[in-house]
C-alpha atoms as a PDB file:
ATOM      1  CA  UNK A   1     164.580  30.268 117.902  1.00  0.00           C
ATOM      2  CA  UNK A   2     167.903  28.222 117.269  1.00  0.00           C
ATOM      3  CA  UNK A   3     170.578  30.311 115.322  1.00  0.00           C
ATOM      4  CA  UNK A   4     172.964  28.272 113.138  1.00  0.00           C
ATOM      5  CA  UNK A   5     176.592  30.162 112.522  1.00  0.00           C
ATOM      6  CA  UNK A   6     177.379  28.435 109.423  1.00  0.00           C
ATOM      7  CA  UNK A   7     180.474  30.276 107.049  1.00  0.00           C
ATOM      8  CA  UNK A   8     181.050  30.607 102.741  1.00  0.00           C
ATOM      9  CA  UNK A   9     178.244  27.932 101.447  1.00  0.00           C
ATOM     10  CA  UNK A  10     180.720  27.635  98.682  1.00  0.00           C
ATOM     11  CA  UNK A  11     183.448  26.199 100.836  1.00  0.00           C
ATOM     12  CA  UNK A  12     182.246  25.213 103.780  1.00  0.00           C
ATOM     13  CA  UNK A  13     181.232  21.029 104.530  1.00  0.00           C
ATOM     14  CA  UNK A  14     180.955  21.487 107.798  1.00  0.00           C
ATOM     15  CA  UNK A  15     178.171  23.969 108.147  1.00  0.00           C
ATOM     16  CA  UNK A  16     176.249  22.590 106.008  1.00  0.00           C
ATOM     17  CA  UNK A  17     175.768  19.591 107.806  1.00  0.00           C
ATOM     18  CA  UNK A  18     173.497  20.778 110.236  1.00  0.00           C
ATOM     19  CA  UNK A  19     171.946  23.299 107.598  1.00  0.00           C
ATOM     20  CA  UNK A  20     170.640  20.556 105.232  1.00  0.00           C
ATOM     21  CA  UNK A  21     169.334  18.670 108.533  1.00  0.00           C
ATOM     22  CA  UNK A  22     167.397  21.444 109.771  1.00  0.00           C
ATOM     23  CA  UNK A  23     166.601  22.485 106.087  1.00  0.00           C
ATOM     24  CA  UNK A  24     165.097  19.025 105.153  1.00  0.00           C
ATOM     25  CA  UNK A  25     163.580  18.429 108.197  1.00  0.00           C
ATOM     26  CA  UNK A  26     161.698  21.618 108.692  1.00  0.00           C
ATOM     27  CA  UNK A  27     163.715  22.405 111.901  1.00  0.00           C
ATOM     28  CA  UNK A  28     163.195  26.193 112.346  1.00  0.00           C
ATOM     29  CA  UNK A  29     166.584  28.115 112.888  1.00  0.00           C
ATOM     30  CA  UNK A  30     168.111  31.712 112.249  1.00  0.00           C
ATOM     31  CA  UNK A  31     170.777  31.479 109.764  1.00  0.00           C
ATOM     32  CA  UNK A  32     173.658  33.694 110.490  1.00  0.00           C
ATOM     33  CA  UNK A  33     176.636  33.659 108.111  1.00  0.00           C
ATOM     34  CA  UNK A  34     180.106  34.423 108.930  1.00  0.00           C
ATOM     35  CA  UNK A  35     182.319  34.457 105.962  1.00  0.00           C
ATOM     36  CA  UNK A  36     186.507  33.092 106.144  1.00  0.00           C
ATOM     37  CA  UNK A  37     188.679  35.468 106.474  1.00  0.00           C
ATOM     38  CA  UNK A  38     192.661  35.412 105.144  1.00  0.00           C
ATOM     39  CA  UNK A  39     194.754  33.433 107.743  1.00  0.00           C
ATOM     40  CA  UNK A  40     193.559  32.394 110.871  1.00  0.00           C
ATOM     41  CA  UNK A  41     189.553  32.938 111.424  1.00  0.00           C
ATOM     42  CA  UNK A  42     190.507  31.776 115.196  1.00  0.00           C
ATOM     43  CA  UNK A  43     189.285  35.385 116.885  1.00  0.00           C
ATOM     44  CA  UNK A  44     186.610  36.218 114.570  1.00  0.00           C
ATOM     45  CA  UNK A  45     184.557  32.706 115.153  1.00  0.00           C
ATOM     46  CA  UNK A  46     185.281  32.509 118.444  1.00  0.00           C
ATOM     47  CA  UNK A  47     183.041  35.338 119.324  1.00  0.00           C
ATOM     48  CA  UNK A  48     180.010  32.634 118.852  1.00  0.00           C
ATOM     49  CA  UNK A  49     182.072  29.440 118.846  1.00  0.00           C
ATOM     50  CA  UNK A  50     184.077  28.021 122.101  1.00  0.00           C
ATOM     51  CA  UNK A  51     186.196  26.092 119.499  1.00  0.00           C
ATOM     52  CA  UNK A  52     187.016  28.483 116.890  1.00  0.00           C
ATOM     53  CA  UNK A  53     185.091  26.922 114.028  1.00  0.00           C
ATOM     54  CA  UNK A  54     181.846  26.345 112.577  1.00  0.00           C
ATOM     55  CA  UNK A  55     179.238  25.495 112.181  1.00  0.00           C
ATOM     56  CA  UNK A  56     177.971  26.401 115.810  1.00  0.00           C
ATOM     57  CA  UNK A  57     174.385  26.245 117.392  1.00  0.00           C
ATOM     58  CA  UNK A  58     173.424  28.665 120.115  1.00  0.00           C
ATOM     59  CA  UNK A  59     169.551  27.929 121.626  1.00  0.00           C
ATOM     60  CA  UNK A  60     168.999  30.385 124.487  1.00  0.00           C
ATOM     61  CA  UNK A  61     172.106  30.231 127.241  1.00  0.00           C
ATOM     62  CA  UNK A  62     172.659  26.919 125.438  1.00  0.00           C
ATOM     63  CA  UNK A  63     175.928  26.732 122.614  1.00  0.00           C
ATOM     64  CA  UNK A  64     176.362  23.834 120.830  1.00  0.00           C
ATOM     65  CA  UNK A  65     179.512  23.291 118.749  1.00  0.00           C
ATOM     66  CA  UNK A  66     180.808  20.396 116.041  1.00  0.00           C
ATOM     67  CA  UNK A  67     178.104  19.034 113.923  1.00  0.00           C
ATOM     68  CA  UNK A  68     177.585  15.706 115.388  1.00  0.00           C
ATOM     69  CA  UNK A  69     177.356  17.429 118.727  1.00  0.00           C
ATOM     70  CA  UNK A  70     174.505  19.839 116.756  1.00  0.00           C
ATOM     71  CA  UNK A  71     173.125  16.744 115.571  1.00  0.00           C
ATOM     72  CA  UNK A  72     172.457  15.027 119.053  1.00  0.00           C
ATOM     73  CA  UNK A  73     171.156  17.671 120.700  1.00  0.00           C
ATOM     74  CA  UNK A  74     168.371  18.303 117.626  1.00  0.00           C
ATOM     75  CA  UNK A  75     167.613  14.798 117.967  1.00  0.00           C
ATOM     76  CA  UNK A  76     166.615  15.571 121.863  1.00  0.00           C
ATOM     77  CA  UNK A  77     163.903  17.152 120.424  1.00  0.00           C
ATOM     78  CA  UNK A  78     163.088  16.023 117.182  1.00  0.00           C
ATOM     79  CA  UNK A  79     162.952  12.162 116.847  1.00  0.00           C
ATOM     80  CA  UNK A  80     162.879  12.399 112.837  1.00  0.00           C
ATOM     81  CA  UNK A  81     166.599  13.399 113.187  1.00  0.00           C
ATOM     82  CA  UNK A  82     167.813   9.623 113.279  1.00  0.00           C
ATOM     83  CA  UNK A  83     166.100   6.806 111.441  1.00  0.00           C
ATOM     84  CA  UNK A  84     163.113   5.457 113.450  1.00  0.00           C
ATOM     85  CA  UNK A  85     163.952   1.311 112.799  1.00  0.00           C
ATOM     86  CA  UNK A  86     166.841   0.369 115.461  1.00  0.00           C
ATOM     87  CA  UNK A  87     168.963  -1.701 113.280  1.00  0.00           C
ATOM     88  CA  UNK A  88     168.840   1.471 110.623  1.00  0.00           C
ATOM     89  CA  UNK A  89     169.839   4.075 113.487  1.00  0.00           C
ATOM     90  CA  UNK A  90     172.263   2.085 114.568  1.00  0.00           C
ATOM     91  CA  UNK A  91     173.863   1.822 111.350  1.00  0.00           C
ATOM     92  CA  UNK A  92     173.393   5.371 110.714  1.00  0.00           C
ATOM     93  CA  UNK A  93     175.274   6.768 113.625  1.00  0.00           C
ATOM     94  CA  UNK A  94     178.206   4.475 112.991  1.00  0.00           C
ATOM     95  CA  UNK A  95     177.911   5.726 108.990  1.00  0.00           C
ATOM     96  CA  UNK A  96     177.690   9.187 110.054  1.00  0.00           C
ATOM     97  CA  UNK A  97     180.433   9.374 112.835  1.00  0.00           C
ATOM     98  CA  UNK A  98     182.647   7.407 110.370  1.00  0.00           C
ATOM     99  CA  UNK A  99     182.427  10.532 108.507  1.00  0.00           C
ATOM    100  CA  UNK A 100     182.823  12.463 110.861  1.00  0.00           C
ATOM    101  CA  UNK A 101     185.971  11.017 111.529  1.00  0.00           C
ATOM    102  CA  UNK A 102     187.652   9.544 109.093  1.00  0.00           C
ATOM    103  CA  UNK A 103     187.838   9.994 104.580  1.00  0.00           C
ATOM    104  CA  UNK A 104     191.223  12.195 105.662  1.00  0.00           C
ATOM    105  CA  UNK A 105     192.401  11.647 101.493  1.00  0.00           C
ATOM    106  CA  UNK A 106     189.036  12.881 100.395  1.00  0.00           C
ATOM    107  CA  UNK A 107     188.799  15.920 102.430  1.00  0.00           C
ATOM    108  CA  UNK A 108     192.500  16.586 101.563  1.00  0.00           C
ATOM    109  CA  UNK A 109     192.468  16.635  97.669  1.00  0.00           C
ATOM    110  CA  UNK A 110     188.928  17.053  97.209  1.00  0.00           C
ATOM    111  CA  UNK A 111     187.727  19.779  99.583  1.00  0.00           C
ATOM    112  CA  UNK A 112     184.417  21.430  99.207  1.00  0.00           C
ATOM    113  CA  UNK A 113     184.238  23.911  96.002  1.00  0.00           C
ATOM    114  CA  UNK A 114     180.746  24.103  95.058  1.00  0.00           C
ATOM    115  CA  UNK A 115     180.935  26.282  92.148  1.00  0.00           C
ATOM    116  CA  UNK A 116     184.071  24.422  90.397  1.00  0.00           C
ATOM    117  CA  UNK A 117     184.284  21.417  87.907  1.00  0.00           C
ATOM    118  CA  UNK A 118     187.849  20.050  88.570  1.00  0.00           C
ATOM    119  CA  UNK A 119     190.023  17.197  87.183  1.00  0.00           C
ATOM    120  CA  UNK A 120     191.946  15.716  89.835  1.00  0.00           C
ATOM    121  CA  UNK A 121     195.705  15.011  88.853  1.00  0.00           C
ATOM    122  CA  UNK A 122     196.094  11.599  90.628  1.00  0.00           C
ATOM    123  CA  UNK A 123     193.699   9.570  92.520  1.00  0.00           C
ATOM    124  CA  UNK A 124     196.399   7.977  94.429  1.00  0.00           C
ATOM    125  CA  UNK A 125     195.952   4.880  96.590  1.00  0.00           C
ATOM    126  CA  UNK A 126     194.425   6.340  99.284  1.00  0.00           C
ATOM    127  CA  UNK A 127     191.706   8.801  97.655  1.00  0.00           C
ATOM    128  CA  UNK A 128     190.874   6.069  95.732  1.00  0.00           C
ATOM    129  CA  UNK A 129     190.024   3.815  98.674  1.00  0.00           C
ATOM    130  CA  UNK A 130     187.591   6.532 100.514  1.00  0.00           C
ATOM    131  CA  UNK A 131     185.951   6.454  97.252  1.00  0.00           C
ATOM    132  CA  UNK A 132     185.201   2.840  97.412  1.00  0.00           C
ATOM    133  CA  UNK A 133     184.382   3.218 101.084  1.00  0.00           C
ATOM    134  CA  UNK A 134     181.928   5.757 100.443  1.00  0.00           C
ATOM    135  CA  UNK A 135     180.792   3.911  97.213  1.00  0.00           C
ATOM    136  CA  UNK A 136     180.642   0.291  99.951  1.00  0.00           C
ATOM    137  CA  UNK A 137     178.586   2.456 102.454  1.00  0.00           C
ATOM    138  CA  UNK A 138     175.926   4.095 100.245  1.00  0.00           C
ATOM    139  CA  UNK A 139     175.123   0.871  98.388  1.00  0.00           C
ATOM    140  CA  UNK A 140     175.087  -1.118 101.970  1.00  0.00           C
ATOM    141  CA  UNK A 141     172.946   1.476 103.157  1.00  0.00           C
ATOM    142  CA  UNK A 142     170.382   1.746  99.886  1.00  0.00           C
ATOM    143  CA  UNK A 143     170.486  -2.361 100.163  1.00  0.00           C
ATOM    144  CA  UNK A 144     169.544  -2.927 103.419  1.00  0.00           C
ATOM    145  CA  UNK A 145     167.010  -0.436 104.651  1.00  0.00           C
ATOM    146  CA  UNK A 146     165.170   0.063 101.025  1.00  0.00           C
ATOM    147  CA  UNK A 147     165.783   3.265 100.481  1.00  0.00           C
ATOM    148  CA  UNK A 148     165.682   6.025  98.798  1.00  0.00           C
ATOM    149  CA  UNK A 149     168.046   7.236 101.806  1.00  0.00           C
ATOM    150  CA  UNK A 150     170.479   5.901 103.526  1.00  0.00           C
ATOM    151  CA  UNK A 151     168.462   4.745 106.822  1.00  0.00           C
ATOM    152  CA  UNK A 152     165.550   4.115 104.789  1.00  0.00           C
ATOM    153  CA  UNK A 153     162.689   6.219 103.515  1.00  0.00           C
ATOM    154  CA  UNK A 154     163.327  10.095 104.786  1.00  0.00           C
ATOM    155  CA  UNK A 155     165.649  11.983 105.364  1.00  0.00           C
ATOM    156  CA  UNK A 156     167.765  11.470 108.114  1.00  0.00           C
ATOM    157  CA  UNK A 157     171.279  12.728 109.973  1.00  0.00           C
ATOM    158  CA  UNK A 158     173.332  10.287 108.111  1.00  0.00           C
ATOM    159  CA  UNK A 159     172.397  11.582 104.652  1.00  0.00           C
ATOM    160  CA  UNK A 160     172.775  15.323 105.892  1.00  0.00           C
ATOM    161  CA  UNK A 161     176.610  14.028 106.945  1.00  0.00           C
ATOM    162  CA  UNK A 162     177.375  12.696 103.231  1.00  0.00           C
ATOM    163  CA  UNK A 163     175.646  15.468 102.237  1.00  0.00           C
ATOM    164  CA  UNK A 164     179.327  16.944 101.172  1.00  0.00           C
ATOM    165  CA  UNK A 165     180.537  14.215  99.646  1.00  0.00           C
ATOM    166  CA  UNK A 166     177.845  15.127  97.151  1.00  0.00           C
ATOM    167  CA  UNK A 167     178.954  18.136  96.301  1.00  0.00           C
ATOM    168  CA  UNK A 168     182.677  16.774  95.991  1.00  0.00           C
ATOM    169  CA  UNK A 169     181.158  13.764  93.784  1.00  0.00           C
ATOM    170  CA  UNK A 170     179.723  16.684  90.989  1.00  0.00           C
ATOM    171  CA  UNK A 171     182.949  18.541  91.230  1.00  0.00           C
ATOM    172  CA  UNK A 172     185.654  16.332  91.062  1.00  0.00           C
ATOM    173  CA  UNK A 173     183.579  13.799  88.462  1.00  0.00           C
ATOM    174  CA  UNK A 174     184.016  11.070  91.002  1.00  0.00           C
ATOM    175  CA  UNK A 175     183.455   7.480  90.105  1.00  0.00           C
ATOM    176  CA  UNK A 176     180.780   5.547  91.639  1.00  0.00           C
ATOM    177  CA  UNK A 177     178.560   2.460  90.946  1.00  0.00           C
ATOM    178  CA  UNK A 178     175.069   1.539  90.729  1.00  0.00           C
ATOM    179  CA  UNK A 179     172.552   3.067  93.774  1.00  0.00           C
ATOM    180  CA  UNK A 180     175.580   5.041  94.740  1.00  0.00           C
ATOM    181  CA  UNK A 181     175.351   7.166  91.454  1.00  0.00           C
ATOM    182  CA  UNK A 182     172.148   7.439  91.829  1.00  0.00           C
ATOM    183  CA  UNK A 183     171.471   8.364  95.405  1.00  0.00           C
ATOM    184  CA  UNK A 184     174.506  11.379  94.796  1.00  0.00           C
ATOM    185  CA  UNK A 185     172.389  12.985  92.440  1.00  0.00           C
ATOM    186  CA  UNK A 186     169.487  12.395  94.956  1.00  0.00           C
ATOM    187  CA  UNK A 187     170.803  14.528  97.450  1.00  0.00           C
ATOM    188  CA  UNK A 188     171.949  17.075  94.682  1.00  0.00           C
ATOM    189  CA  UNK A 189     168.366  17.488  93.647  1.00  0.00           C
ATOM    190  CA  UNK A 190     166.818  18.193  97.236  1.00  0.00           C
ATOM    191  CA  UNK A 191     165.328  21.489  97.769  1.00  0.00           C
ATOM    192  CA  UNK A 192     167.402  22.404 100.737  1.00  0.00           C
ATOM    193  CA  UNK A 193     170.913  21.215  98.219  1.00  0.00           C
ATOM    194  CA  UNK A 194     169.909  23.273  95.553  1.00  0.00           C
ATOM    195  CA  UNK A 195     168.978  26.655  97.716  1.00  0.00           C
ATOM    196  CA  UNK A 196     172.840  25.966  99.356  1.00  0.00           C
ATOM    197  CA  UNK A 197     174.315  25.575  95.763  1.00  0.00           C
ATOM    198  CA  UNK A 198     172.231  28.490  94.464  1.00  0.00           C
ATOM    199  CA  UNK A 199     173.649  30.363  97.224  1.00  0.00           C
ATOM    200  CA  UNK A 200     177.219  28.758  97.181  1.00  0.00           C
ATOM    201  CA  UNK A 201     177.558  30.105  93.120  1.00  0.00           C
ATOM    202  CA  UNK A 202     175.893  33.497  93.962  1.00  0.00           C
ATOM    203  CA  UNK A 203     179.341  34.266  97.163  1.00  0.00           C
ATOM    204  CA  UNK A 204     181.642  36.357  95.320  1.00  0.00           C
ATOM    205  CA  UNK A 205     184.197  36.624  97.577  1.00  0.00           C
ATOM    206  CA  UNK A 206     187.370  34.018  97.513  1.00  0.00           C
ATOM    207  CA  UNK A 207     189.315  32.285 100.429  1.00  0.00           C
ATOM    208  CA  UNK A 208     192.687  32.573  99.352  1.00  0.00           C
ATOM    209  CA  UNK A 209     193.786  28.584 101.408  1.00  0.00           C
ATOM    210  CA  UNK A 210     191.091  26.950  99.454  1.00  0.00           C
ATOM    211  CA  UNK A 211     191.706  27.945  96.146  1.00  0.00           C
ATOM    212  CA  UNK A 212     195.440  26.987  96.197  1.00  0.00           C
ATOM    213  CA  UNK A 213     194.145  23.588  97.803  1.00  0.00           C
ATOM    214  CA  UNK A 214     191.726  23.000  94.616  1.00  0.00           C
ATOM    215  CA  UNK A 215     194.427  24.145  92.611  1.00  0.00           C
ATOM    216  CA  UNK A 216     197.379  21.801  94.544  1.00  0.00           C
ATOM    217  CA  UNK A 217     195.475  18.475  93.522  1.00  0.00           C
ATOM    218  CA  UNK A 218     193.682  19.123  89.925  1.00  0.00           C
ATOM    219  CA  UNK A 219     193.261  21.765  87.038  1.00  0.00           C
ATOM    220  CA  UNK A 220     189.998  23.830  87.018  1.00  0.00           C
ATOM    221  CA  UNK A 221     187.351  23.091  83.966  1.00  0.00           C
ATOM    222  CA  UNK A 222     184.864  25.574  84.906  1.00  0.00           C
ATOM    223  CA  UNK A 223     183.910  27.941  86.983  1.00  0.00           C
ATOM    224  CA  UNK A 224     180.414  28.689  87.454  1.00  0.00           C
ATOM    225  CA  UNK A 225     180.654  31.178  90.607  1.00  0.00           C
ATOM    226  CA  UNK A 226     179.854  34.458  90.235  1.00  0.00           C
ATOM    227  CA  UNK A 227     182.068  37.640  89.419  1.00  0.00           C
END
């Protein structure tokens, strides 16, 4: 069976990626969890990870690194992984790997705290334009292939990418419109999003460069994460 090297659900976007995708789509994996350390985690991940970081697939001999990488080889094997209408996959890869990519102001000032309620101190120019981006791409998205996902009716890789932004939407009180609102709290309310954020507020233990980068950009309202 596949084994998924995914670190602190509180913090980590990356890993959970590929977790919600498998999760959703009833992929069967091994979960194995591998929590940051202070400074550099550089020695300690690459012990299952060529690059260092996670989230990292190993399937036999094979080792599968970077979550679009993870993504492309589950859809080898698992067709559901991608919307099944061409236009829609299409669209989705380009949605997803613009993720992937790009939204450098959101990851920046909003970065992954599950367990936090934060008000930002400035949206600047910049954050405020991958808001609308993301706010442009999920209603495009809902608009053109029906829904109630972004490619269309399940599940797919693209939502599993925004998955995240989610989770940065509930904690930073983001502002969007219309099917965008509403498909945020869609993904919140998935089984697979509420085990991770059960699991996320249940890690007691604190990673010392994300906390000062919450506490760089906005002032913490709550803190729901247990003691």
């Amino acid at each position: 069976m596949p084994k998924l090297y995914v670190a602190n659900k509180n913090y980590s976007s990356w890993s959970l990626r590929p977790w919600v995708l498998m999760s959703e789509l009833g992929i069967p994996f091994d979960e194995q969890q591998v929590a940051f350390g202070q400074g550099s985690n550089w020695q300690a991940f690459r012990s299952f990870s060529p690059s260092g970081r996670v989230p990292c697939l190993t399937d036999g001999d094979t080792v599968v690194w970077d979550s679009l990488a993870i993504t492309e080889y589950l859809a080898e094997h698992h067709p559901a992984v991608w919307p099944s209408d061409r236009a829609a996959r299409a669209w989705a890869r380009c949605a997803a790997a613009e993720m992937h990519s790009g939204f450098g102001a959101l990851r920046e000032q909003c970065g992954m705290n599950c367990g936090l309620r934060v008000r930002l101190h400035d949206i600047g120019p910049a954050l405020k334009a991958d808001v609308a981006r993301i706010n442009e791409l999920w209603n495009e998205g809902l608009a053109r292939f029906g829904g109630p996902f972004l490619g269309g009716a399940a599940f797919t890789a693209v939502d599993a990418f925004f998955a995240p932004v989610a989770f940065r939407v509930q904690t930073y009180g983001l502002a969007l419109d219309g099917p965008a609102a509403a498909y945020a709290q869609r993904l919140l309310a998935l089984p697979s999003m509420r085990r991770w954020y059960d699991a996320a507020l249940a890690e007691t233990w604190r990673d010392a460069a994300h906390e000062e980068e919450t506490l760089r950009y906005g002032e913490v309202l709550q803190d729901l994460r247990a003691t």
